[in-house]
Protein backbone atom coordinates (compact mmCIF):
# COMPACT_ATOMS: atom_id res chain seq x y z
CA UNK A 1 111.59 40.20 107.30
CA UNK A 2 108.29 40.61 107.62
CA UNK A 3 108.22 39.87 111.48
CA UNK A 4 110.84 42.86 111.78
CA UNK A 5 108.48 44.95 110.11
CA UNK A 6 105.80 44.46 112.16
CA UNK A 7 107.53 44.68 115.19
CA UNK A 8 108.65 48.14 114.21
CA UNK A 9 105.13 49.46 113.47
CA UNK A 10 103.66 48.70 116.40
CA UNK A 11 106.88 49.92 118.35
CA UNK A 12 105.56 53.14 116.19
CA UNK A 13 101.90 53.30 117.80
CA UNK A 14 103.17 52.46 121.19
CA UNK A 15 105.22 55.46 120.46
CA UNK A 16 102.87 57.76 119.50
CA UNK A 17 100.12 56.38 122.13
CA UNK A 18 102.74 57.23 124.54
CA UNK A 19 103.23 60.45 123.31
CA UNK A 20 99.91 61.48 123.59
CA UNK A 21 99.53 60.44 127.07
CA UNK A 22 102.16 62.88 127.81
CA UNK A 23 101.07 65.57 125.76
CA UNK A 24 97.53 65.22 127.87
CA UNK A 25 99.44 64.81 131.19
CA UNK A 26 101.47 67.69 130.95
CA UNK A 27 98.29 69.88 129.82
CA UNK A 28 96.36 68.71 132.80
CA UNK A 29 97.31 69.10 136.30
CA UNK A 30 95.38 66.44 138.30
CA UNK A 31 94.22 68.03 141.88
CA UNK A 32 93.75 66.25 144.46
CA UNK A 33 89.46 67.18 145.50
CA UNK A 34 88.45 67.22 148.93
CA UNK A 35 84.11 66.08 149.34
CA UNK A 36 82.37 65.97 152.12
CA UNK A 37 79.87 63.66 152.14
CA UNK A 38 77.25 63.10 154.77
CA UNK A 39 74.52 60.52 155.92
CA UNK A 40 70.78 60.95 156.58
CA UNK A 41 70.41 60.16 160.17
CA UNK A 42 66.21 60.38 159.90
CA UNK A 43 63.35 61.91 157.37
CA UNK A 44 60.71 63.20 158.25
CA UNK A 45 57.47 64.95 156.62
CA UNK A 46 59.69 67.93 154.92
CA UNK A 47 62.60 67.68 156.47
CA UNK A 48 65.81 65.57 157.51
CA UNK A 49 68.45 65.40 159.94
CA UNK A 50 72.33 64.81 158.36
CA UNK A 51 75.67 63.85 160.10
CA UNK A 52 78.65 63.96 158.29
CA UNK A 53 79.15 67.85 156.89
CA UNK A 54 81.24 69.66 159.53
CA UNK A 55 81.77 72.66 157.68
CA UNK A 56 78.41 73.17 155.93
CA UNK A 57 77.10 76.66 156.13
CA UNK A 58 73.42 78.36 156.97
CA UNK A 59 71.06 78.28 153.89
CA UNK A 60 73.52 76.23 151.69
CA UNK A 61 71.98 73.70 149.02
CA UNK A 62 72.46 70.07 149.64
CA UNK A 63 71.86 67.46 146.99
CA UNK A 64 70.20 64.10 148.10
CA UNK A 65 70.60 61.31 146.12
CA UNK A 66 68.42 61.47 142.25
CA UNK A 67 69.18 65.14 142.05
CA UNK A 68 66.19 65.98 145.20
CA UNK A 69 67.37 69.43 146.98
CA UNK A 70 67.81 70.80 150.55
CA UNK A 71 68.85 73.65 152.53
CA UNK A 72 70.57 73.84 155.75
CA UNK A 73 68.26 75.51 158.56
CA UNK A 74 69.45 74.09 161.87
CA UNK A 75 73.18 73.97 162.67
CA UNK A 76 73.58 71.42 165.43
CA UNK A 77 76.53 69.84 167.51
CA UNK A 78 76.11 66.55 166.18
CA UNK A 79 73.95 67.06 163.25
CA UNK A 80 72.41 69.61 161.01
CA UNK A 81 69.04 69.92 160.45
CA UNK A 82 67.92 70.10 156.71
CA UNK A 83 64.55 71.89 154.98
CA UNK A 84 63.48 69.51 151.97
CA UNK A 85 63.04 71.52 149.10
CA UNK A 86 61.57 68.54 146.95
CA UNK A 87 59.39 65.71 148.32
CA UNK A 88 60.95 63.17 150.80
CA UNK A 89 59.35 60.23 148.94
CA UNK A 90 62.79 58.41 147.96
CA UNK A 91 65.04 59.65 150.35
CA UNK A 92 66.00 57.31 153.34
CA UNK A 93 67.99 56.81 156.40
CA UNK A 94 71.54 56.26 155.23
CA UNK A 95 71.39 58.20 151.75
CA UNK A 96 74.58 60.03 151.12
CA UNK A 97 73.81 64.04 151.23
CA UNK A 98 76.48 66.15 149.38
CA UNK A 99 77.72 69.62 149.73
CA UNK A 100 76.81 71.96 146.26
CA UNK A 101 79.09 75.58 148.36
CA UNK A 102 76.04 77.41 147.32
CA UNK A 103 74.04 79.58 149.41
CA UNK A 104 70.13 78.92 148.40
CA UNK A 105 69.57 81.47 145.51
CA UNK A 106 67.30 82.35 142.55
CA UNK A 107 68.07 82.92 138.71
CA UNK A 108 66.82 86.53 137.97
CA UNK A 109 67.07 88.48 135.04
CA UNK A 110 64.75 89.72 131.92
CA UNK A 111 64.33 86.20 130.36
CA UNK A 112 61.83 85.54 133.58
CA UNK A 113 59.25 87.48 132.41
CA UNK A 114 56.41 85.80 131.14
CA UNK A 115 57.14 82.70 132.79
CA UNK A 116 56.11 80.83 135.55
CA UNK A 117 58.89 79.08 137.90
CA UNK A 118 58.70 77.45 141.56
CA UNK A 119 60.69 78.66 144.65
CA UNK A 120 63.86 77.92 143.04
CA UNK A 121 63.15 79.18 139.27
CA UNK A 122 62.42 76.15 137.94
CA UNK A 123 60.35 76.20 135.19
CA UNK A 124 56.52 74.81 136.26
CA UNK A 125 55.06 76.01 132.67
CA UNK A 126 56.46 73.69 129.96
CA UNK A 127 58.27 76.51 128.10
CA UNK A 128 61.92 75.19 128.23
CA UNK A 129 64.93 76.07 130.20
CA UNK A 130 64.52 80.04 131.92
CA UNK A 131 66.96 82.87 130.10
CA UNK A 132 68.75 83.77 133.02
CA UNK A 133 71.34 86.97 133.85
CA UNK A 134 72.94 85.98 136.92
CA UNK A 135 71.66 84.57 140.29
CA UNK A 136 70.46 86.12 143.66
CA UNK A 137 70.56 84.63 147.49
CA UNK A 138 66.71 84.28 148.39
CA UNK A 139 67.98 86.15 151.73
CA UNK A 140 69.62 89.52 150.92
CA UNK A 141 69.95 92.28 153.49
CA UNK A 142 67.53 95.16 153.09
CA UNK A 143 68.42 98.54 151.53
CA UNK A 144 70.62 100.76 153.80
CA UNK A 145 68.42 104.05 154.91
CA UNK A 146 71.22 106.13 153.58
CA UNK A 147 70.41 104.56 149.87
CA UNK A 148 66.71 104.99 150.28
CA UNK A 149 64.69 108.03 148.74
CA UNK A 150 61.54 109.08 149.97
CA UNK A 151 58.17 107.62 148.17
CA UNK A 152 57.01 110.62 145.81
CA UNK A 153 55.21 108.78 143.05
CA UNK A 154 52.03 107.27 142.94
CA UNK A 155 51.37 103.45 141.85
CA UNK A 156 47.87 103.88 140.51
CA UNK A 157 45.78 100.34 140.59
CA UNK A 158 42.91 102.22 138.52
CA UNK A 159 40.91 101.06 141.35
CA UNK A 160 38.83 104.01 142.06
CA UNK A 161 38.34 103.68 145.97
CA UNK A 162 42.23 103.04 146.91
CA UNK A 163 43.57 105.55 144.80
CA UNK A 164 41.49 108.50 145.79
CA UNK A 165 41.49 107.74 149.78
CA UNK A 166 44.13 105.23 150.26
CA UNK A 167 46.44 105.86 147.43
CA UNK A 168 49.75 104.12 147.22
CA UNK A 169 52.93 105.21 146.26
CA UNK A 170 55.84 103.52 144.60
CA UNK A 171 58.41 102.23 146.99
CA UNK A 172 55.47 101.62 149.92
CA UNK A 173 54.43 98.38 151.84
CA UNK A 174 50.60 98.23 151.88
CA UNK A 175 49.32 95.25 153.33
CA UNK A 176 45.71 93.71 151.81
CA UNK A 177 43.48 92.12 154.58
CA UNK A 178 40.13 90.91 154.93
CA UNK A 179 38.43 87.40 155.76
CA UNK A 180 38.09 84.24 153.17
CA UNK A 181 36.28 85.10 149.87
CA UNK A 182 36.25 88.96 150.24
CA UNK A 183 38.22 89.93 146.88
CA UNK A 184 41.71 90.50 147.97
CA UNK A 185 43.35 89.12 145.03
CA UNK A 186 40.78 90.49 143.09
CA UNK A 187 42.59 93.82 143.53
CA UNK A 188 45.77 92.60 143.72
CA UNK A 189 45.26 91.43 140.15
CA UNK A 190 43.83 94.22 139.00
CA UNK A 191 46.44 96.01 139.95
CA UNK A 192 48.83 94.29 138.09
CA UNK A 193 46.54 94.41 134.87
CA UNK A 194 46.55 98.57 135.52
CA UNK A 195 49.84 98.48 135.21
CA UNK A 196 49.60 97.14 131.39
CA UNK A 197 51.08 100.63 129.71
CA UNK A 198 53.03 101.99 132.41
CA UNK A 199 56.71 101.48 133.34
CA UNK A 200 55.96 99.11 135.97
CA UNK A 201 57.49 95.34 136.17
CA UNK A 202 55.55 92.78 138.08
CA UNK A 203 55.98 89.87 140.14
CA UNK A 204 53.07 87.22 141.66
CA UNK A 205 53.74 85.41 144.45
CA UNK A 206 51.64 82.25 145.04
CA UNK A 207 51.87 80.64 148.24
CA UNK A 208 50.13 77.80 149.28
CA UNK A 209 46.91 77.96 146.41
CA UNK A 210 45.48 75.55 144.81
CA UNK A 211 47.29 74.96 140.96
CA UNK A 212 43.84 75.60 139.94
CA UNK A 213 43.48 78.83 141.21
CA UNK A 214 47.16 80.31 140.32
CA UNK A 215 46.04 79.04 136.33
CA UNK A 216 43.08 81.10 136.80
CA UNK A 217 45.66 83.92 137.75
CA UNK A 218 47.40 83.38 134.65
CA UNK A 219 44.52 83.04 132.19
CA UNK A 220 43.39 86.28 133.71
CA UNK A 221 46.72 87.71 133.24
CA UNK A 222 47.20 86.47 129.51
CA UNK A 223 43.57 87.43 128.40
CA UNK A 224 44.42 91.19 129.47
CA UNK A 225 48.30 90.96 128.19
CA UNK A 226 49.84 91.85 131.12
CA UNK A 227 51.60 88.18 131.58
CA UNK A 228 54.50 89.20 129.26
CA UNK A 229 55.20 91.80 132.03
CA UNK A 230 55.04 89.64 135.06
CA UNK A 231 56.98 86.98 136.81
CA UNK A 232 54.69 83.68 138.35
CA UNK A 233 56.68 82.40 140.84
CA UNK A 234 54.04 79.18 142.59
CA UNK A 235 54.43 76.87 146.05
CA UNK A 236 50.88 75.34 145.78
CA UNK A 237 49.69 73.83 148.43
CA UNK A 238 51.09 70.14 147.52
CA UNK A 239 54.67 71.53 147.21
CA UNK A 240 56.70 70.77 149.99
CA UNK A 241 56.64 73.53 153.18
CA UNK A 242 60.07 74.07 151.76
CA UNK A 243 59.41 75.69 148.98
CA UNK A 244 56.56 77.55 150.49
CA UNK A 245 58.51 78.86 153.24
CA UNK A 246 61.40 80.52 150.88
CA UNK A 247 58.71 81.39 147.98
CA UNK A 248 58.31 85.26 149.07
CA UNK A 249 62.29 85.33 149.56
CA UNK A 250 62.92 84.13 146.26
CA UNK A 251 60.25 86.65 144.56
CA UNK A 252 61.63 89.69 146.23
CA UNK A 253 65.17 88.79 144.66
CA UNK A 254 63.47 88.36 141.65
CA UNK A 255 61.73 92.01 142.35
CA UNK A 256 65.36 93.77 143.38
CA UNK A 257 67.28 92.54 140.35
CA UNK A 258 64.81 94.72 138.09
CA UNK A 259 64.48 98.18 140.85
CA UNK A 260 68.72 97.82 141.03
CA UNK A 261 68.51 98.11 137.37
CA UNK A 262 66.38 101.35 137.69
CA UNK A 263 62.92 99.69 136.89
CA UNK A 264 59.48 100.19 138.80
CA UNK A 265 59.06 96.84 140.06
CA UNK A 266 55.56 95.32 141.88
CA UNK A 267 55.83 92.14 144.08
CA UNK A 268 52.37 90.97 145.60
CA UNK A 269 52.53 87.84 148.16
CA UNK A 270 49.66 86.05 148.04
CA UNK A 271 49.46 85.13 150.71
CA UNK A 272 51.73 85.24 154.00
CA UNK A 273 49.28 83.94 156.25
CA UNK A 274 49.67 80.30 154.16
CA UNK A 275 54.00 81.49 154.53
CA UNK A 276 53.65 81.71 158.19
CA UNK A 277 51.80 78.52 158.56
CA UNK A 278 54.40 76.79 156.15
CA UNK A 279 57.23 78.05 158.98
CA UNK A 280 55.52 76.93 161.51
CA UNK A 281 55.39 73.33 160.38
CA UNK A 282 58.54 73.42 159.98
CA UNK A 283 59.40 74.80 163.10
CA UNK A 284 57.38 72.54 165.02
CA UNK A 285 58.78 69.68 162.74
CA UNK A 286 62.22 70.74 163.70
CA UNK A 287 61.18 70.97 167.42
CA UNK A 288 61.92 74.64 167.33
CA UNK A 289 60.34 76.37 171.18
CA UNK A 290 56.61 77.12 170.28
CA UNK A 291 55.48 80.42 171.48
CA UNK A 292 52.12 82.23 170.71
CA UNK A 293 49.67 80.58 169.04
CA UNK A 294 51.99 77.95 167.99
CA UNK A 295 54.15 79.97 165.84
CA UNK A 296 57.62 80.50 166.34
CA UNK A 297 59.30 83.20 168.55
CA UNK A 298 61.10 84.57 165.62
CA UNK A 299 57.69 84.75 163.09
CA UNK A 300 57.98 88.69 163.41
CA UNK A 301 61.25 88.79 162.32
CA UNK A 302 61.29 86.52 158.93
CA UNK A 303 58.34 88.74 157.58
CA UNK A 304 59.81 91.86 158.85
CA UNK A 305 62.75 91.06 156.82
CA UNK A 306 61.15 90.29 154.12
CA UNK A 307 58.67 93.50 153.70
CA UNK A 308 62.38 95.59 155.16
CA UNK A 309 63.55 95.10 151.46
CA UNK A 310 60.81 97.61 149.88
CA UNK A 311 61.95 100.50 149.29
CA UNK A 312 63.00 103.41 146.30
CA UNK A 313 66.52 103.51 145.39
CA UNK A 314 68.36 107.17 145.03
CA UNK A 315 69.15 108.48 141.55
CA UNK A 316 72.69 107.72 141.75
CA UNK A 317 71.47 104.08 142.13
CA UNK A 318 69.33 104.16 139.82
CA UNK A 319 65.99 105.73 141.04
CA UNK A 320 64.46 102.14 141.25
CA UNK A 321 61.66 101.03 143.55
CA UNK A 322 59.75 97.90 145.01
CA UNK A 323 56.49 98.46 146.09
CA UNK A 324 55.33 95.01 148.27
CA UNK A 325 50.98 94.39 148.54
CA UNK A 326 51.67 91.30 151.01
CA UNK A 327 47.85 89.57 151.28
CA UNK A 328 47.05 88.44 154.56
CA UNK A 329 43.63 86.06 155.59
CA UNK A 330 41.40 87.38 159.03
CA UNK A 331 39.00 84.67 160.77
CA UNK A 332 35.86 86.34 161.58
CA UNK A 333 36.80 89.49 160.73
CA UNK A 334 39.59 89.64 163.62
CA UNK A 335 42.12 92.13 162.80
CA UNK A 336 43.84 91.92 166.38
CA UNK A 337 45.28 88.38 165.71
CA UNK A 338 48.87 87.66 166.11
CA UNK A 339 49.74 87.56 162.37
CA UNK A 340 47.52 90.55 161.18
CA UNK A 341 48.63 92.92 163.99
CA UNK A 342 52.33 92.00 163.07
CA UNK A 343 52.06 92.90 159.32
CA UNK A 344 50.31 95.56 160.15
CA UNK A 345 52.91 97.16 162.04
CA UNK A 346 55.71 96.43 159.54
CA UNK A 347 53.92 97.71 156.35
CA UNK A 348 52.75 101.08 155.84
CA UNK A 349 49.38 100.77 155.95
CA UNK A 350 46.41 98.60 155.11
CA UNK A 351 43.14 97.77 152.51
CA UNK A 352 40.50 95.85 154.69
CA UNK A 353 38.08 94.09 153.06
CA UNK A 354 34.60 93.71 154.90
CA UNK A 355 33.04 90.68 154.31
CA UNK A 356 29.46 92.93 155.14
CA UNK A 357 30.40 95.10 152.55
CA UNK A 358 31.14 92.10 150.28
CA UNK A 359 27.84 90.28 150.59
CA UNK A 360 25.64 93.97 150.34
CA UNK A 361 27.24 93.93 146.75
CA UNK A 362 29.42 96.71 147.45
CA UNK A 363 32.43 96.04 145.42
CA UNK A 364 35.26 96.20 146.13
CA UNK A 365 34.00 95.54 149.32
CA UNK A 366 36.63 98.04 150.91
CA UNK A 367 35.98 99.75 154.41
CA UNK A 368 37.04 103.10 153.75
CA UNK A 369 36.87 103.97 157.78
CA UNK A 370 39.21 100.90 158.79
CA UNK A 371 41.90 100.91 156.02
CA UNK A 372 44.94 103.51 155.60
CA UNK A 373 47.95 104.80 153.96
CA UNK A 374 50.50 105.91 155.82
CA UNK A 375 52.58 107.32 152.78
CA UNK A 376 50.86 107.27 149.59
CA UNK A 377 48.96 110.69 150.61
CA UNK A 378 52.29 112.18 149.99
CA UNK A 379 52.85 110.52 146.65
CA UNK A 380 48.65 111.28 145.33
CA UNK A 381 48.59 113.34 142.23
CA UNK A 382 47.36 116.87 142.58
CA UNK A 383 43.98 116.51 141.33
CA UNK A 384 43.07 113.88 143.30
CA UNK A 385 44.22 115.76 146.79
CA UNK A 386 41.68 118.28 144.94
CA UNK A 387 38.65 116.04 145.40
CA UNK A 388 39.57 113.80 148.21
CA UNK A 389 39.02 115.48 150.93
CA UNK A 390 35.37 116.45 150.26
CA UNK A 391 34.90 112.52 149.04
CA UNK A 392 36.15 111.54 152.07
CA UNK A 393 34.14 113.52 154.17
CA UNK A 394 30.93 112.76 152.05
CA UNK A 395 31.15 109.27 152.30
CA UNK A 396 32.73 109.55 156.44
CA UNK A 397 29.47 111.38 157.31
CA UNK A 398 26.85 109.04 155.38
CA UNK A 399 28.67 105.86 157.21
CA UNK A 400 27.90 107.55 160.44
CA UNK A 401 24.66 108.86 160.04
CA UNK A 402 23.54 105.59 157.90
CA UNK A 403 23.37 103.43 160.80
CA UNK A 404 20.65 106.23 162.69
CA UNK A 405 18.56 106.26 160.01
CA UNK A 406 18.32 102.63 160.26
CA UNK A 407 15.71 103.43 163.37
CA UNK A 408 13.32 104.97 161.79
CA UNK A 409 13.70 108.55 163.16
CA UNK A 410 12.55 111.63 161.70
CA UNK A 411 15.52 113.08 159.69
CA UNK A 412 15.71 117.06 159.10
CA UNK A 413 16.39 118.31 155.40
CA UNK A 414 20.24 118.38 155.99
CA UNK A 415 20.87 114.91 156.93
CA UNK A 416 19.01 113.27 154.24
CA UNK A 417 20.80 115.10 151.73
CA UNK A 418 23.86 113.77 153.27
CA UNK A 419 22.33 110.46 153.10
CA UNK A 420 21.37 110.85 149.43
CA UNK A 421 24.46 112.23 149.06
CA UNK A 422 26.74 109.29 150.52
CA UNK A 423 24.51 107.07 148.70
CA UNK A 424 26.01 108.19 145.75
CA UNK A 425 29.67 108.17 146.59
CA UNK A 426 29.23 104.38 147.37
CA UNK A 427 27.72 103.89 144.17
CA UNK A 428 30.01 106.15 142.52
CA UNK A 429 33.06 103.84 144.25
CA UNK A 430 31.75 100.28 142.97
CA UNK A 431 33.84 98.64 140.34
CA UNK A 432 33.49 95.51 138.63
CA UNK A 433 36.63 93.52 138.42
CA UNK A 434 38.98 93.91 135.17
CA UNK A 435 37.69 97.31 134.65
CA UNK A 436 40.68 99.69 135.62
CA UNK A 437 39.32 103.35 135.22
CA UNK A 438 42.10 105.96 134.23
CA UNK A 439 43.07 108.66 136.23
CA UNK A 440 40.95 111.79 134.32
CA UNK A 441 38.12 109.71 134.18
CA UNK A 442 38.48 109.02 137.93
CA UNK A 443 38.81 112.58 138.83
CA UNK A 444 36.02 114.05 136.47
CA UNK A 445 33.67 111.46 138.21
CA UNK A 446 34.65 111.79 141.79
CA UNK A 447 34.01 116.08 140.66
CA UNK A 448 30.20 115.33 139.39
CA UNK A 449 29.23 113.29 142.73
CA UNK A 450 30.95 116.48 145.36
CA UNK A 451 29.27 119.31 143.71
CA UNK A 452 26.22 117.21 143.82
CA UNK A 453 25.61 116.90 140.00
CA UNK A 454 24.22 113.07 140.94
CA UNK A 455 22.17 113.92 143.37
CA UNK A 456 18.50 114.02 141.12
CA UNK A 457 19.76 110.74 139.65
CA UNK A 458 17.90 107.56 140.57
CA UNK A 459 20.42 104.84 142.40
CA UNK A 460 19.18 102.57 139.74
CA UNK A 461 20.39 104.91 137.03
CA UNK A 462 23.90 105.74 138.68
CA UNK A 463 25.84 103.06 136.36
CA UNK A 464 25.02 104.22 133.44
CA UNK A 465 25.27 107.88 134.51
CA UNK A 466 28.91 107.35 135.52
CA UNK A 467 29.55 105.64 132.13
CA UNK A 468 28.44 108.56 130.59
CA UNK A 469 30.57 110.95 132.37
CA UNK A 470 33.43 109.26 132.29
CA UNK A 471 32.91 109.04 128.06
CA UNK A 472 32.53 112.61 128.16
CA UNK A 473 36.00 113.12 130.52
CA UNK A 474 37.44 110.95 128.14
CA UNK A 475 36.55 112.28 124.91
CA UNK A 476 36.72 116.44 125.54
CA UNK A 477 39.20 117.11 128.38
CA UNK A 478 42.19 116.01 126.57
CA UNK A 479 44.33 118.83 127.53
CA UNK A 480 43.50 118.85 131.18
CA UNK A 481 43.82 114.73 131.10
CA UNK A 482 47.55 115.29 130.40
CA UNK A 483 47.85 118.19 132.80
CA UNK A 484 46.52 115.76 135.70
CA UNK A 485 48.42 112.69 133.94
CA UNK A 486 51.75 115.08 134.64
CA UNK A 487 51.14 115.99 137.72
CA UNK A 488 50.35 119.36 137.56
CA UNK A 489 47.80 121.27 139.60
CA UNK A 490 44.01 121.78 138.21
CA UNK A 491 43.23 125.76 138.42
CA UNK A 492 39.70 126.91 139.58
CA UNK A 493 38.82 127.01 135.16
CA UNK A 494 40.28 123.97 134.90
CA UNK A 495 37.94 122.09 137.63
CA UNK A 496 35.21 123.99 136.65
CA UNK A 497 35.65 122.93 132.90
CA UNK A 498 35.28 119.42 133.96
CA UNK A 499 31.89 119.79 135.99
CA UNK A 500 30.55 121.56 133.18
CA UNK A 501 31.62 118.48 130.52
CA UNK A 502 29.96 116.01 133.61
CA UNK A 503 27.06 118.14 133.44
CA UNK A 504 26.40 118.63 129.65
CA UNK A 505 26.77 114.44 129.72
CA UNK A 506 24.19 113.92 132.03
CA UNK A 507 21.72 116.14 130.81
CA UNK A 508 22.45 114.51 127.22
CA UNK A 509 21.99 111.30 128.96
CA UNK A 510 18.55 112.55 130.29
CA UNK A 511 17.63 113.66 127.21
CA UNK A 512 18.89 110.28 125.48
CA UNK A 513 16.15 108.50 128.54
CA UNK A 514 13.12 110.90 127.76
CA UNK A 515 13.00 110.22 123.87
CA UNK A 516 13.40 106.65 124.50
């Protein structure tokens, strides 16, 4: 009896066992998956050759084996020629590559902000996992000129010198040149921190620096609270060229997602000249024709691309823009190199850096005679347009008559007051770095120097004559601040109210100096 019953109970789980498996078989429906799986034919210093992926596509992710990433570059007969995106370290000859059906692409979205991530927005600062909204090809085509609008407002940097005679507007390309050591991330960062209260998003592109330098970035960034603001996205220098190479690609997506959702956005690449050496190693690596100089025949094209994808959205899009400050290095001050001379005519216009200027203390050590803007003029605020054209002038003529008086010739009473003069306007342009000035102040200083009101004042003494001007701007031309804040145009009462505050502050000053 007791045999029967225990045959019937477990007759009763082998039922219900049973029954289960076909309650999970008819809930499932197996398919049958189709991989393909290739073979590493050779490694190399950053990239690979593969055999084995017949329908593989242009810029798609590949997984090596222990998670390492690729991207397909070179689409051969026999075998496909593969961009490392991690180190090559444990990948050999014979590894099994697999197929991800992605095209390479970045996460982008709000969460981003405040972060720093590499190439492919992986996290490189020890924060956790990036808040994502969706995910963007590095290589997107450019805005159609039917969707563009033109640049009409201005990106100030609070830099006095480029936004009084090379301003820049939102939406522009202005490239930042000038030989090793001359300050051109200097004002790229400063341009960022300027952008602390305004409506402007920001994104750093480091390519090719040291890790010690881009934490310098960031300290700098944090200490002024603008890092909340701002996406890092880093290729150091012992990345792979990989990573380097797509770096810009992938911060520009990162720039588009916020001007396509109707933000001011600010991408700086710092720097393509390290980019375009990254491509060339790999083009030479890949065996890709050399042409000029080394570089590949298409070099123009993957910058020109890149910079293409600037722009200011219509209204009905959004009224977006992406303004692009690409940083480029000169040797010897050689602005007719291959590289410089092909940014230069993609971007619309330039910020050279003299390395003369830099050492004479003159900073930022800007040459006001060989940089441009090509649409910013267009974009300046009224009051500036007010003041910049005698400034220019001023300081044109003391550049050209500064290098006479260098011989020792008599001078008549007119051209040393122009010298004395353009003395002035250079000191009046010097800026230390992390000191943004605001617009009014700018303005009510740039007034004092053209109608001369610095002229008496010792060059030793032009510092802390400035300072007090600007105090003064600051403190009693509210009303007309907000006028030139919104754009409006200064009357004759207006301009004259603020050369009468400069004045009262400098004769206060004076007084100030004689009881002391």
């Amino acid at each position: 009896m007791d045999k029967t019953n225990d045959n019937i109970k477990l007759n009763n789980e082998f039922e219900e066992t049973f029954s289960v498996f076909d309650k999970v078989i008819e809930e499932n429906h197996p398919e049958l998956c189709i991989e393909e799986i290739g073979i590493v034919d050779s490694v190399g210093e950053g990239t690979a050759y593969v055999r084995g992926l017949p329908d593989v596509m242009v810029d798609e992710i590949l997984r090596f084996p222990g998670g390492k990433l690729g991207t397909a570059f070179n689409l051969e007969l026999d075998r496909i020629a593969v961009i490392l995106l991690d180190h090559s370290e444990d990948i050999d000859a014979g590894d099994e590559v697999r197929r991800t059906g992605r095209i390479l692409d970045v996460p982008v979205g709000d969460g981003l902000l405040g972060r720093i991530v590499d190439s492919l927005g992986r996290p490189r600062d020890n924060a956790g996992p990036i808040a994502f909204d969706t995910r963007f090809p590095v290589e997107r085509d450019a805005t159609a000129i039917m969707d563009r609008s033109p640049v009409t407002v201005p990106l100030q940097t609070g830099i006095q010198v480029i936004d009084a005679l090379i301003p820049i507007g939102r939406g522009q390309r202005e490239l930042i040149l000038g030989d090793r050591q001359t300050g051109k991330t200097a004002i790229a960062i400063d341009t960022i921190i300027n952008q602390k209260d305004k409506d402007v998003l920001c994104v750093y592109c480091a390519i090719g620096k040291e890790v010690s330098s881009v934490a310098k970035v960031v300290d700098d960034l944090r200490e002024f609270g603008v890092l909340d603001k701002t996406v890092i996205v880093m290729a150091t220098g012992e990345d792979p060229p990989g990573l380097k190479y797509i770096a810009p690609y992938a911060a520009t997506s990162i720039a588009e997602y916020f001007m396509e959702n109707g933000h001011d956005a600010l991408v700086i690449y710092d720097d393509l000249t390290r980019h375009a050496w990254a491509y060339r190693e790999l083009s030479l690596l890949l065996r890709r024709p050399p042409a000029r100089e080394a570089y590949p025949g298409d070099i123009f094209y993957i910058h020109s691309r890149l910079l293409e994808r600037a722009t200011h959205l219509r209204d009905n899009l959004g009224g977006g823009s992406m303004t692009s400050l690409p940083i480029i290095e000169t040797h010897a001050q050689n602005m007719s190199a291959y590289i410089p001379t092909n940014l230069i005519s993609i971007t619309d216009g330039q910020i050279y850096l003299s390395p003369q200027l830099f050492h004479e203390g003159i900073l930022p050590a800007v040459d006001v005679g060989k940089s441009v803007s090509r649409v910013g003029g267009k974009t300046q605020l009224p009051a500036y347009r007010m003041v910049a054209g005698d400034l220019r002038l001023s300081y044109s003529q003391f550049e050209e008559l500064e290098t006479f008086a260098r011989f020792g010739t008599r001078l008549d009473d007119e051209t040393r007051r122009t010298l004395e003069r353009g003395r002035r306007v250079r000191e009046v342009l010097k800026q230390p770095q992390f000191g943004p000035i605001t617009v009014p102040e700018q303005i009510g200083v740039f007034l004092a120097v053209t109608e001369g009101l610095f002229d008496e004042i010792a060059i030793g003494q032009m510092e802390k004559a400035k300072k007090s001007v600007r105090a003064a701007v600051h403190a009693r031309s509210g009303e007309i601040a907000n006028k030139i804040l919104h754009g409006e145009k200064l009357s004759d009462d207006d301009r004259a109210s603020i050369i009468e505050v400069a004045r009262e502050a400098l004769i206060w000053a004076d007084k100030i100096d004689a009881n002391d």
